[in-house]
C-alpha atoms as a PDB file:
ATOM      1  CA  UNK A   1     135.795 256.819  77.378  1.00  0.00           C
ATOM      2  CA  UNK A   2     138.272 259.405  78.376  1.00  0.00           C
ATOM      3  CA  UNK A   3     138.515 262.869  77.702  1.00  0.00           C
ATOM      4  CA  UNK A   4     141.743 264.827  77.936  1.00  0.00           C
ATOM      5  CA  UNK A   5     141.792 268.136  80.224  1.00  0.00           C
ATOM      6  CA  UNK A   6     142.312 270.277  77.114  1.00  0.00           C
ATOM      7  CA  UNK A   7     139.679 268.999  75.268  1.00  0.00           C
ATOM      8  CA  UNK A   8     137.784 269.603  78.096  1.00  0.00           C
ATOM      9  CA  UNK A   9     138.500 273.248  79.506  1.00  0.00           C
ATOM     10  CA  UNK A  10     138.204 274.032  75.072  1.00  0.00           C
ATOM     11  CA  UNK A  11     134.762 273.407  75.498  1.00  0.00           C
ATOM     12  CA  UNK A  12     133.771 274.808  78.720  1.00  0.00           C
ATOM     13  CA  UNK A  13     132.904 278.116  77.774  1.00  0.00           C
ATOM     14  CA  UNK A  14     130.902 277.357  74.795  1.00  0.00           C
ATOM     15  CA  UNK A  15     128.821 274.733  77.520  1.00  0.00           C
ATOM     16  CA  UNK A  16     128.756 277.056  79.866  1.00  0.00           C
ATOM     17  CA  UNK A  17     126.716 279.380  77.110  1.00  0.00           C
ATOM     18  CA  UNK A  18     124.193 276.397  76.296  1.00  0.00           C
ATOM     19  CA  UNK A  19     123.814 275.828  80.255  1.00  0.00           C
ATOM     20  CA  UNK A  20     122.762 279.531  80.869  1.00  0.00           C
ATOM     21  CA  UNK A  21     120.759 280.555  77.478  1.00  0.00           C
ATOM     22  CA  UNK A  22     116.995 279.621  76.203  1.00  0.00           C
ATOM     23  CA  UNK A  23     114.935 276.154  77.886  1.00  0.00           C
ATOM     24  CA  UNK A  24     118.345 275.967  80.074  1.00  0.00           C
ATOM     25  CA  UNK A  25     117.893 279.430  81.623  1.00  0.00           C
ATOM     26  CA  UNK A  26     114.798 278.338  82.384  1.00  0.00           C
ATOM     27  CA  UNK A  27     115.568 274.617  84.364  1.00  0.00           C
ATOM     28  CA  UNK A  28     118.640 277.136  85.966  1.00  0.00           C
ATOM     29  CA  UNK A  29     115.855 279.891  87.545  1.00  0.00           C
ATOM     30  CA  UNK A  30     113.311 277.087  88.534  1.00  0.00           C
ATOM     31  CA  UNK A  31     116.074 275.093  90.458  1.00  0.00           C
ATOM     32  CA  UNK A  32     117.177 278.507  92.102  1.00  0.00           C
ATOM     33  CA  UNK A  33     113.561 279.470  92.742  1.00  0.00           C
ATOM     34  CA  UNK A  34     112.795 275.569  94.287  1.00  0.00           C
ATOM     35  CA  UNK A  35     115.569 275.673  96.626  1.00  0.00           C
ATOM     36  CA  UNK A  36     114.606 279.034  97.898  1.00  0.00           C
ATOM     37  CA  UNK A  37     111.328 277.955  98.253  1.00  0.00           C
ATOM     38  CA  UNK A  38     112.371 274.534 100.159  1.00  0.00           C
ATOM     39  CA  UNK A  39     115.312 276.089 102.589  1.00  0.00           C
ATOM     40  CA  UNK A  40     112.217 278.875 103.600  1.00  0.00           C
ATOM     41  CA  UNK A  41     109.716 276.468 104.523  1.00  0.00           C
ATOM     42  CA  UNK A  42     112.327 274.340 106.760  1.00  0.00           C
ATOM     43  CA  UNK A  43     112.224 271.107 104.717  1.00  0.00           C
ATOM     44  CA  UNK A  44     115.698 270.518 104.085  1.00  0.00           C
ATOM     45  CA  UNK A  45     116.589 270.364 107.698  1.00  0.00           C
ATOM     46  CA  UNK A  46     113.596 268.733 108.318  1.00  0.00           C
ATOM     47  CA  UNK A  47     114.912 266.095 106.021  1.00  0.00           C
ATOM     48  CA  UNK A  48     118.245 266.545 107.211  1.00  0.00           C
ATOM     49  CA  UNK A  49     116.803 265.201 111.122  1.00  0.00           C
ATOM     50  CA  UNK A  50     114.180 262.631 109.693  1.00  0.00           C
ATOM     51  CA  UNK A  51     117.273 261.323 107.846  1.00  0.00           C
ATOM     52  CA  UNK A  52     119.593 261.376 111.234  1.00  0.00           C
ATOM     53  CA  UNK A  53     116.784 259.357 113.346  1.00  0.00           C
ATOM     54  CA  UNK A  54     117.252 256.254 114.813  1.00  0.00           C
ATOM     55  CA  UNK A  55     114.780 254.259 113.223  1.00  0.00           C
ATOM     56  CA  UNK A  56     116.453 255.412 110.149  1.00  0.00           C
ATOM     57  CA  UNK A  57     119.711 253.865 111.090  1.00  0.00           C
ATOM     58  CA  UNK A  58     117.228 250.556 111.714  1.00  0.00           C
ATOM     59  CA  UNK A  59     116.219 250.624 108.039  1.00  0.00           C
ATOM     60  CA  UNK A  60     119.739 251.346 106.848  1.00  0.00           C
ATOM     61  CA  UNK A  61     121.665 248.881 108.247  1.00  0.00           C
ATOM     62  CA  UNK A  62     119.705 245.517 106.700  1.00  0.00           C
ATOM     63  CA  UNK A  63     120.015 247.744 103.514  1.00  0.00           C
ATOM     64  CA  UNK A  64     123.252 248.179 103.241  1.00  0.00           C
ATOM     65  CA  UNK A  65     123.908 244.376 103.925  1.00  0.00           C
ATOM     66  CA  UNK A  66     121.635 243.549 100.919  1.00  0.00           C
ATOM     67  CA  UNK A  67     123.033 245.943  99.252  1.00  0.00           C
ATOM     68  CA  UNK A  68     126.726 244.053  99.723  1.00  0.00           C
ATOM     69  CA  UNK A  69     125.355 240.447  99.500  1.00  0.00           C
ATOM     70  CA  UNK A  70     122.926 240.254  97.400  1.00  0.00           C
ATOM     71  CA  UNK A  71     125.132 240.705  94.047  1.00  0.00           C
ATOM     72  CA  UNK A  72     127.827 238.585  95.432  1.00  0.00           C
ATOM     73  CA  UNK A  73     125.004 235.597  96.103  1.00  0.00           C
ATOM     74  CA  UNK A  74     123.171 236.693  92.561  1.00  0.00           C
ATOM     75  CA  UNK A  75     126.261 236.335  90.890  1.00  0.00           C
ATOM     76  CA  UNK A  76     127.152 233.001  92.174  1.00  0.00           C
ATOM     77  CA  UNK A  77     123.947 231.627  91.756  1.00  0.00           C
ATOM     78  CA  UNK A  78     124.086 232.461  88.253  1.00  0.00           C
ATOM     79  CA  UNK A  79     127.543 230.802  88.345  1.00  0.00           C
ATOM     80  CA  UNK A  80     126.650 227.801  89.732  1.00  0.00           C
ATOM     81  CA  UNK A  81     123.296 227.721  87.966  1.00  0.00           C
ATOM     82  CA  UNK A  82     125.676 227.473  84.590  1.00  0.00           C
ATOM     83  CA  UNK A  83     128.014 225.202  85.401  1.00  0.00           C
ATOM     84  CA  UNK A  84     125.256 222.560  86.660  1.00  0.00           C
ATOM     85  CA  UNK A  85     123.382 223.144  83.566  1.00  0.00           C
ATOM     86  CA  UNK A  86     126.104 222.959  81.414  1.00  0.00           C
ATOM     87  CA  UNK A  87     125.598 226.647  79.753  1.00  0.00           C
ATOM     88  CA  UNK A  88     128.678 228.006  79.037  1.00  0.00           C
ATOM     89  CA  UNK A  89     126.651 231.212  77.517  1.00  0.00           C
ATOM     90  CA  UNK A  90     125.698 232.155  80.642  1.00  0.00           C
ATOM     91  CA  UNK A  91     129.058 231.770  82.503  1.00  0.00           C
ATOM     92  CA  UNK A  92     130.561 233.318  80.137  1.00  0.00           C
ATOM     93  CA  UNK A  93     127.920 236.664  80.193  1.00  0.00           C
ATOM     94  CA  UNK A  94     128.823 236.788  83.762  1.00  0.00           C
ATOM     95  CA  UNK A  95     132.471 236.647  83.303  1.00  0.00           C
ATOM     96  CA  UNK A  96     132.606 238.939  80.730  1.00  0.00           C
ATOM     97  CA  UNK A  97     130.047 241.313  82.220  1.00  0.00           C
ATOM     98  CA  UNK A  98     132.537 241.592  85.328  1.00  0.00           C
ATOM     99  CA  UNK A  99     135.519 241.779  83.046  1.00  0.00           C
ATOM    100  CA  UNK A 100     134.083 244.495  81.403  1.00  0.00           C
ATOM    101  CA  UNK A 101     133.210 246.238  84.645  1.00  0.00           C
ATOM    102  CA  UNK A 102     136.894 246.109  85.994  1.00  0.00           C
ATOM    103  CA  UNK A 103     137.886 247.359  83.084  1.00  0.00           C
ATOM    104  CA  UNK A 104     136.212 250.476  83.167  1.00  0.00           C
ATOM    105  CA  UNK A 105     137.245 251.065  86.831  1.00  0.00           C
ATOM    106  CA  UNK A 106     140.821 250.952  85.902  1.00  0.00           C
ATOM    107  CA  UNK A 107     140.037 253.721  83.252  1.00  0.00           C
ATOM    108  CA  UNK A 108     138.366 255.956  86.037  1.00  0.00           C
END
């Protein structure tokens, strides 16, 4: 779904009322008064160096490769798991499941 930029700044101010008035006002001054409260005691840069480590850069690195491989392998496996059974419903869930989802990135 797409929404056209006038459509969208027509609306702004009447969302930026429900953002700032009643339970909203309230999720606004709790997030303001949480970050204060976590930049004082030091935790975001504490975060900011546990996150910078190296032994964080260990744990990221067989992450991000089963993060890439693992839905490329899933996906043929469910493929080829079809075909050998015969199941064209399930080749053609995965087919249309990644049609769908290139279809949507064109949108965007």
């Amino acid at each position: 779904m797409t929404v056209k930029m006038p459509e969208l700044f027509h609306r702004l101010p009447k969302t930026m009322i429900q953002i700032f008035t009643g339970r909203n006002l309230l999720f606004q001054v709790l997030a303001i008064v949480l970050t204060c409260l976590i930049v004082e005691a030091g935790l975001d840069w504490s975060y900011y160096c546990a996150t910078r480590s190296e032994w964080t850069k260990h744990l990221a690195i067989p992450a991000i490769l089963l993060g890439t491989l693992v839905p490329i392998l899933a996906t043929l496996a469910i493929l080829t798991f079809g075909a050998v059974l015969k199941n064209r419903r399930l080749i053609s869930t995965v087919i249309n499941k990644f049609r769908k989802r290139n279809s949507e990135n064109e949108e965007h």
